[in-house]
PDB file of N, CA and C in Angstrom:
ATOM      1  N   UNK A   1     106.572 117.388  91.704  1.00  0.00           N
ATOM      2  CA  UNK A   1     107.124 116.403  90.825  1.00  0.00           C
ATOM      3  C   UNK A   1     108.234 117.050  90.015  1.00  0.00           C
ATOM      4  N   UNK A   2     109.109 116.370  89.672  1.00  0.00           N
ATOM      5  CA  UNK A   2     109.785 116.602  88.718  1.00  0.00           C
ATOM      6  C   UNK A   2     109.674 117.124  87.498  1.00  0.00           C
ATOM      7  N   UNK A   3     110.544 118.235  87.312  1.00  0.00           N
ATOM      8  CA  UNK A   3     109.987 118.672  85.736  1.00  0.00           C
ATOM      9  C   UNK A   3     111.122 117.767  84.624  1.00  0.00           C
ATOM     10  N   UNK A   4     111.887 116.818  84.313  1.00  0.00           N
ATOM     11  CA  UNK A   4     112.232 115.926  83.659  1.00  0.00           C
ATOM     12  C   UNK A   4     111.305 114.956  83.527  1.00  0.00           C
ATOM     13  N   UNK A   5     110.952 114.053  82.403  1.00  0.00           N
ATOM     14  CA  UNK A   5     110.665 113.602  81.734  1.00  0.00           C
ATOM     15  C   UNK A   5     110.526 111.964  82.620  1.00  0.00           C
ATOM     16  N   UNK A   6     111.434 112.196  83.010  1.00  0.00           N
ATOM     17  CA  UNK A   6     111.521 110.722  84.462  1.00  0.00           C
ATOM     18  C   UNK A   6     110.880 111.089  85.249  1.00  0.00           C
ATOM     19  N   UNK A   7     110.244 110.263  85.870  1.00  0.00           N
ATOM     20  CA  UNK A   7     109.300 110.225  86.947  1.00  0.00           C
ATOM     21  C   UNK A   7     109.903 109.854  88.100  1.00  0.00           C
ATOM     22  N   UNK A   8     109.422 110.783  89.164  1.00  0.00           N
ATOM     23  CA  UNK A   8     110.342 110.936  90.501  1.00  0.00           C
ATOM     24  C   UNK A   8     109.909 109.564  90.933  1.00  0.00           C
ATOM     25  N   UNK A   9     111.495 109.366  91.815  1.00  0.00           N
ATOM     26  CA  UNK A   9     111.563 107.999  92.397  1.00  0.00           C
ATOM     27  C   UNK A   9     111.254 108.737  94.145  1.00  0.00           C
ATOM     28  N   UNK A  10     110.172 107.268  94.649  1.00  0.00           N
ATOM     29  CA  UNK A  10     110.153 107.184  95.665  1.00  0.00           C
ATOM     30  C   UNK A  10     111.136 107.241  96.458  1.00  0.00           C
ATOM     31  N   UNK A  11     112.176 106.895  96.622  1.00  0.00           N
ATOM     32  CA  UNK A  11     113.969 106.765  97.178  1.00  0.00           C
ATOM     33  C   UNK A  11     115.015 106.507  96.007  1.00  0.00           C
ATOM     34  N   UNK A  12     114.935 108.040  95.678  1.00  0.00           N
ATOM     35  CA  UNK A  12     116.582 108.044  94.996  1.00  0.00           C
ATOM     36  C   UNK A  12     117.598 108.085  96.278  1.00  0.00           C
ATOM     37  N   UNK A  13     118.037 107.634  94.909  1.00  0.00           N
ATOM     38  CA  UNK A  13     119.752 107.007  95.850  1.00  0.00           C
ATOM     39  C   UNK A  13     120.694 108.503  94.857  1.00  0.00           C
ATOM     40  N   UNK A  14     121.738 109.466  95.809  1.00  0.00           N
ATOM     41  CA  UNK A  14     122.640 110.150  95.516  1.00  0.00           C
ATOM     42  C   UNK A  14     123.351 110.229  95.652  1.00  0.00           C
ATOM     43  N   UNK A  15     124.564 110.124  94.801  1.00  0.00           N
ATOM     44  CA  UNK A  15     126.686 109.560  95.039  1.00  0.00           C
ATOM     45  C   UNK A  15     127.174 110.822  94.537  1.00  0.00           C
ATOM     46  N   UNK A  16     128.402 110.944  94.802  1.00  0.00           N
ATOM     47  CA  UNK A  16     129.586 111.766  94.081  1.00  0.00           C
ATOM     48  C   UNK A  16     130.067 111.018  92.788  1.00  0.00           C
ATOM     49  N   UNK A  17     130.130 111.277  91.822  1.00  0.00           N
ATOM     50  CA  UNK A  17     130.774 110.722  90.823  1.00  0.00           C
ATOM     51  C   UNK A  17     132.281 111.186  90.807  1.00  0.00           C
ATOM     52  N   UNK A  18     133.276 110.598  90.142  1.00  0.00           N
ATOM     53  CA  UNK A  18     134.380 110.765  89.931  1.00  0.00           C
ATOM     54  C   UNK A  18     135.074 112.370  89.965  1.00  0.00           C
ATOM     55  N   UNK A  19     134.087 113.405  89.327  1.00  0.00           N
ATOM     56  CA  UNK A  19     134.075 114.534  89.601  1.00  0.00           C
ATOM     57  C   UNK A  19     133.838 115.285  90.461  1.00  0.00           C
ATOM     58  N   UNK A  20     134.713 116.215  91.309  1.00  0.00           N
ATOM     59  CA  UNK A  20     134.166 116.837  92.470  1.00  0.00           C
ATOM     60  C   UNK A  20     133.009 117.751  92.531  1.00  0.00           C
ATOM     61  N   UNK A  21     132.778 118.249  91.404  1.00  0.00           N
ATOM     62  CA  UNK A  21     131.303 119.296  91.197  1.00  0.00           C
ATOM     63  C   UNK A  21     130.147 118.712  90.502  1.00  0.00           C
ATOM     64  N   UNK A  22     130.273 117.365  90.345  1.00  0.00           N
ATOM     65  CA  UNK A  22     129.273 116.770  90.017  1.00  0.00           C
ATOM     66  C   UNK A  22     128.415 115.697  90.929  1.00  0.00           C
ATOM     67  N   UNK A  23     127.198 115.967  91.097  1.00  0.00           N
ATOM     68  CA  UNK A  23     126.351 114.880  92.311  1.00  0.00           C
ATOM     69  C   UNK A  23     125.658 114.368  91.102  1.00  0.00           C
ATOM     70  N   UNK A  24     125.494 113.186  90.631  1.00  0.00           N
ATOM     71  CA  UNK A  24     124.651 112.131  90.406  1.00  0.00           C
ATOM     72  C   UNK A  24     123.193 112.003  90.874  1.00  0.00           C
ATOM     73  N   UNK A  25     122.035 111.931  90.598  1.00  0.00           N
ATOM     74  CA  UNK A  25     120.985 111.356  91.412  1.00  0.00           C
ATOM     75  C   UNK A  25     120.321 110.242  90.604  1.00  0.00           C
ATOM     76  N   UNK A  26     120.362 109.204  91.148  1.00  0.00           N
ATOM     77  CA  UNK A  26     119.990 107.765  90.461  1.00  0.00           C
ATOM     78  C   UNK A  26     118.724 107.544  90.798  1.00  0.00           C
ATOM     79  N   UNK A  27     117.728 107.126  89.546  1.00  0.00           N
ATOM     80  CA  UNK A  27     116.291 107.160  90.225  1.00  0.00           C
ATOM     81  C   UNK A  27     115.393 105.612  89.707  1.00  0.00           C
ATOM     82  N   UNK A  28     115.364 104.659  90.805  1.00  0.00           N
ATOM     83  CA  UNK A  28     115.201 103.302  90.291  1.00  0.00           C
ATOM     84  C   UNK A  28     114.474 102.621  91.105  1.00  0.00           C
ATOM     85  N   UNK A  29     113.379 101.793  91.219  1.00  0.00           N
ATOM     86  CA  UNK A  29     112.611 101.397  92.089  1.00  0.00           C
ATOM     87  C   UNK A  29     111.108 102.190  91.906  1.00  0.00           C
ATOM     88  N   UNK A  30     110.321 102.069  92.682  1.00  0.00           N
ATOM     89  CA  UNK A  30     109.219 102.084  92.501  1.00  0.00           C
ATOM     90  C   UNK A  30     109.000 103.810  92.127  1.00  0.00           C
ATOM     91  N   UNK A  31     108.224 104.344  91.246  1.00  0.00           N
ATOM     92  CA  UNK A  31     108.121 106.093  91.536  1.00  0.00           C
ATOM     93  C   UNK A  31     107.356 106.554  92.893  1.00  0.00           C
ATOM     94  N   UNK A  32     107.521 107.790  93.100  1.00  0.00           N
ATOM     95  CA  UNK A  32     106.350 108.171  93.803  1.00  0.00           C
ATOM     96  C   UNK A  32     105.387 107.994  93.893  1.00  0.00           C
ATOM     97  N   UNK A  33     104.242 108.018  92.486  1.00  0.00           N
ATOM     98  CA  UNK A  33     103.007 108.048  92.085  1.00  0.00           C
ATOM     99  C   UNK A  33     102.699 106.166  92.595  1.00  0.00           C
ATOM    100  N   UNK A  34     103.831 105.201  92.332  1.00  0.00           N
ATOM    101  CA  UNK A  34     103.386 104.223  92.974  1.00  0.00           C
ATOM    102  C   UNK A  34     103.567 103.842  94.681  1.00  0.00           C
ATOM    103  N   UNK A  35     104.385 104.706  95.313  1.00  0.00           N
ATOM    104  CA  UNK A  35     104.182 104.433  96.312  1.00  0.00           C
ATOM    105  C   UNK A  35     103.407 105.399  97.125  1.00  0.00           C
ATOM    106  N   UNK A  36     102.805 106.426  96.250  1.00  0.00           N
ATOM    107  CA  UNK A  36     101.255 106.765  96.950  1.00  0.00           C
ATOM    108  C   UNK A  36     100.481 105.582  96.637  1.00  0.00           C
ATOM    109  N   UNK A  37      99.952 105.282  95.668  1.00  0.00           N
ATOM    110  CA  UNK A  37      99.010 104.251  95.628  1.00  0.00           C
ATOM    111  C   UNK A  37      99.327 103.261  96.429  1.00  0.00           C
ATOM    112  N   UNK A  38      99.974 102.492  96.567  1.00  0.00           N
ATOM    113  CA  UNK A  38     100.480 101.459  97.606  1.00  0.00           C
ATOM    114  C   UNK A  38      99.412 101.838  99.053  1.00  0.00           C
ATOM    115  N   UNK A  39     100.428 103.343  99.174  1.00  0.00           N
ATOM    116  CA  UNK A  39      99.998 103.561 100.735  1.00  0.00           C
ATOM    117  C   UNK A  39      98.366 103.796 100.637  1.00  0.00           C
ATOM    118  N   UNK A  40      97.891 104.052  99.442  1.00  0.00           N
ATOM    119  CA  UNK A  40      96.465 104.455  99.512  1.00  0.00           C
ATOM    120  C   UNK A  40      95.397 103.452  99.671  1.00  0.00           C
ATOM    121  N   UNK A  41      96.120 102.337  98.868  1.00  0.00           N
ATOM    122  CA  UNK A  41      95.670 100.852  98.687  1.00  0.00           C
ATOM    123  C   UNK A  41      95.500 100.471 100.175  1.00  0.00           C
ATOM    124  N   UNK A  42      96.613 100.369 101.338  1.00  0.00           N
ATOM    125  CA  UNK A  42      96.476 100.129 101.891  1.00  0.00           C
ATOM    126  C   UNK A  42      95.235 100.149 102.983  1.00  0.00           C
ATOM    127  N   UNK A  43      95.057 101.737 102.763  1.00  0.00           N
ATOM    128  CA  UNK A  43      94.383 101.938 103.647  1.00  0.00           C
ATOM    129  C   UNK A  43      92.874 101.663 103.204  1.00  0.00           C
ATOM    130  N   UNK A  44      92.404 101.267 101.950  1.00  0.00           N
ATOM    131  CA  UNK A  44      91.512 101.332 101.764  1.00  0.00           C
ATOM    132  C   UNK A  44      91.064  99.550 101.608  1.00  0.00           C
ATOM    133  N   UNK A  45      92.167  98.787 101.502  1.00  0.00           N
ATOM    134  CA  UNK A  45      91.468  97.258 101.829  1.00  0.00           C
ATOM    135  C   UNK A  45      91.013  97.095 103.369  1.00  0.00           C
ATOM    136  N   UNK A  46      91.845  98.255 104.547  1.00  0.00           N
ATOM    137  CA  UNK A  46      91.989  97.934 105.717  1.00  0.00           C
ATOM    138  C   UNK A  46      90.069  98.584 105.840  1.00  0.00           C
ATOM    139  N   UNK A  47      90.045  99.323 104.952  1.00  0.00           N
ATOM    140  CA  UNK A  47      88.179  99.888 104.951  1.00  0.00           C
ATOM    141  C   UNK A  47      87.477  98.868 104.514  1.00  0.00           C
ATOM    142  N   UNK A  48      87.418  97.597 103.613  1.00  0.00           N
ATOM    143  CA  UNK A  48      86.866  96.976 103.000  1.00  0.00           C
ATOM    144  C   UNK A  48      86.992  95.652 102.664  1.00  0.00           C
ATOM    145  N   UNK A  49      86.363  94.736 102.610  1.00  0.00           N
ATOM    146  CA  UNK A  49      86.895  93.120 102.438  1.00  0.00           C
ATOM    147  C   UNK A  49      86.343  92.953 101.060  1.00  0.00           C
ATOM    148  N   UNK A  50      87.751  92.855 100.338  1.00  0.00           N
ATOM    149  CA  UNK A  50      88.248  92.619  98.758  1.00  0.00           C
ATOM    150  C   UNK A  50      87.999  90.893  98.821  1.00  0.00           C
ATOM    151  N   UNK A  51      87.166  90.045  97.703  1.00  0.00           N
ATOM    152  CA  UNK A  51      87.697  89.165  97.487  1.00  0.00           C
ATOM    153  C   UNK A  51      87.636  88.721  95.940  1.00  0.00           C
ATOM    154  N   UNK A  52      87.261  89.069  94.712  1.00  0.00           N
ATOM    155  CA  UNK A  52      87.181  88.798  93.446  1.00  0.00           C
ATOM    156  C   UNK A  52      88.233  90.118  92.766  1.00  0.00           C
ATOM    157  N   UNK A  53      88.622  89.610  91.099  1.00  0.00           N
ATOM    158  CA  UNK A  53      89.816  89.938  90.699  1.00  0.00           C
ATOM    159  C   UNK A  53      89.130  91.388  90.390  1.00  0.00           C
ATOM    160  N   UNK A  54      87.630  91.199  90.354  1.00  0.00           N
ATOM    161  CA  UNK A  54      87.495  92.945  89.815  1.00  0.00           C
ATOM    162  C   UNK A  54      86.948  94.138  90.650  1.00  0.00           C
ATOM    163  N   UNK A  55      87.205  93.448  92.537  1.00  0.00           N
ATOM    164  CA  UNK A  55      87.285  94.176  93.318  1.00  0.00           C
ATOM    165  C   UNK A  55      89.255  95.064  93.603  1.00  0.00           C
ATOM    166  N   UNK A  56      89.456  93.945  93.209  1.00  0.00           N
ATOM    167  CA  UNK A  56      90.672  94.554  93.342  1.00  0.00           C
ATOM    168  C   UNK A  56      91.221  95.457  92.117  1.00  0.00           C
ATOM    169  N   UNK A  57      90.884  95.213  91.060  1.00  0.00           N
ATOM    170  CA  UNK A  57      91.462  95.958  89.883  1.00  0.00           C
ATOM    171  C   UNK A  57      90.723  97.178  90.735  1.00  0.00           C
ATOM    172  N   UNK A  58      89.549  97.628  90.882  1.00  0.00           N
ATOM    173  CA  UNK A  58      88.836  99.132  91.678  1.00  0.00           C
ATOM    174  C   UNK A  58      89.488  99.085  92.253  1.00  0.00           C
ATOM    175  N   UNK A  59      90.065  98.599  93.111  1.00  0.00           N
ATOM    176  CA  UNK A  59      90.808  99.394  94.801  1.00  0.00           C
ATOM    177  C   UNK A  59      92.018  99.335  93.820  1.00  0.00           C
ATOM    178  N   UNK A  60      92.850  99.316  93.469  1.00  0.00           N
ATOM    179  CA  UNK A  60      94.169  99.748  92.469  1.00  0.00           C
ATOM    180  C   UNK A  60      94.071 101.090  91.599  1.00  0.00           C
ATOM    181  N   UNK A  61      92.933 100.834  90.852  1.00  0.00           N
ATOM    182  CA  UNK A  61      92.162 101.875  90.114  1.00  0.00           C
ATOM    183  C   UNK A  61      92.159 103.097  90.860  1.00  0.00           C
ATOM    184  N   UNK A  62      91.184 103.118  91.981  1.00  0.00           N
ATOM    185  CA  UNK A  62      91.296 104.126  92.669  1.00  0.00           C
ATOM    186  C   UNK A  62      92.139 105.034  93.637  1.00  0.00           C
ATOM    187  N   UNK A  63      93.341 103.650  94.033  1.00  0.00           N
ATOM    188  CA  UNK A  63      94.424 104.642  94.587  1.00  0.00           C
ATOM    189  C   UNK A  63      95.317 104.813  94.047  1.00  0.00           C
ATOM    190  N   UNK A  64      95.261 104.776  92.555  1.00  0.00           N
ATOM    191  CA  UNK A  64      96.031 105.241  91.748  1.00  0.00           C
ATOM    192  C   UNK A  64      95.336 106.561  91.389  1.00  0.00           C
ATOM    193  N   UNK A  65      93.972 106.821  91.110  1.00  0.00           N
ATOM    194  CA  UNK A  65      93.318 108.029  91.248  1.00  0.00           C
ATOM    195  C   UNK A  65      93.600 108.958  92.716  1.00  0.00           C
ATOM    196  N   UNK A  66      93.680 108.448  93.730  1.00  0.00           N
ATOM    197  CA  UNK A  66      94.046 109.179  94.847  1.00  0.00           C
ATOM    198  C   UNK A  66      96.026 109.894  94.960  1.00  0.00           C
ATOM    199  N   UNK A  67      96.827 108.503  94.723  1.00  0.00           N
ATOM    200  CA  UNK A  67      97.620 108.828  94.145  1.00  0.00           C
ATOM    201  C   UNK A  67      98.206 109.987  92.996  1.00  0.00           C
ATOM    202  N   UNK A  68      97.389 109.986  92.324  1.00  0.00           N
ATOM    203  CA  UNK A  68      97.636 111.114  91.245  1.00  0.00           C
ATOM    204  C   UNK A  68      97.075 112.742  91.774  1.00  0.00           C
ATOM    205  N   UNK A  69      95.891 112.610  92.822  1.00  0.00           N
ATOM    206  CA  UNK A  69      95.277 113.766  93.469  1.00  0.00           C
ATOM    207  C   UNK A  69      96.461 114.111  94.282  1.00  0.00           C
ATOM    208  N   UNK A  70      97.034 113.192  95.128  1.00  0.00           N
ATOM    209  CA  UNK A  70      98.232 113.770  96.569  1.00  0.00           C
ATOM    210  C   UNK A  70      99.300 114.151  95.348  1.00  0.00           C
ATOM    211  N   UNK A  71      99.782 114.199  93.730  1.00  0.00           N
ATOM    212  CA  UNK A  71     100.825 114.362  93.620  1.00  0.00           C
ATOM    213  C   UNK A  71     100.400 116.030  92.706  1.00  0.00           C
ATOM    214  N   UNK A  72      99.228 115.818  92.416  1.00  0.00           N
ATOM    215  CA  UNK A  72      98.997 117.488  92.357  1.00  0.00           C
ATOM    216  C   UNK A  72      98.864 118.518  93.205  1.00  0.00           C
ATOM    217  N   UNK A  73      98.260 118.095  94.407  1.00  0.00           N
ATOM    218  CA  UNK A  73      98.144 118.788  95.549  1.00  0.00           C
ATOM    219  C   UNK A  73     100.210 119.076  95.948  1.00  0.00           C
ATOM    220  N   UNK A  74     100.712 118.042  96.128  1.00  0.00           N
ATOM    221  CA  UNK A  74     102.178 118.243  96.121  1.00  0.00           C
ATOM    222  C   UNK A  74     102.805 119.881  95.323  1.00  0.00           C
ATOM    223  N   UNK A  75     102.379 119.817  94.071  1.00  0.00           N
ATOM    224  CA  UNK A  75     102.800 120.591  93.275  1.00  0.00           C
ATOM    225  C   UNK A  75     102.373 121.872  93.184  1.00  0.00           C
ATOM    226  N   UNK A  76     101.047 121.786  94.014  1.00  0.00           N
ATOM    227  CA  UNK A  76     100.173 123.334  94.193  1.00  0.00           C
ATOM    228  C   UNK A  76     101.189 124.267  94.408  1.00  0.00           C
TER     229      UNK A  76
END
């Protein structure tokens, strides 16, 4: 992860700015940490049949907990 204060984007976008020794990196859209969970989510409704609002807050819950495990392991 990033050691700034912003939280790494899943797909930064990077331009040349007006200056030739300067690269830009623009960071907008979902972070990382949410598109682990996403992908974690995924795989874990495809394990389980979700149908009330506080099955799903857990499966969010938790691949946001899984999410946060793949972004330390990242950083090992």
């Amino acid at each position: 992860m990033s050691n700034t204060n912003q939280p790494e984007s899943a797909f930064p976008s990077t331009f040349k700015s007006m200056s030739p020794e300067e690269v830009q990196v623009h960071r907008w859209g979902m972070t990382l940490r949410d598109y682990f969970a996403a992908q974690a989510m995924q795989s874990i409704l495809q394990a389980k049949d979700v149908h009330d609002s506080r099955e799903w807050y857990n499966t969010a819950w938790i691949a946001y907990q899984v999410s946060d495990e793949m972004l330390k392991a990242r950083d090992a």
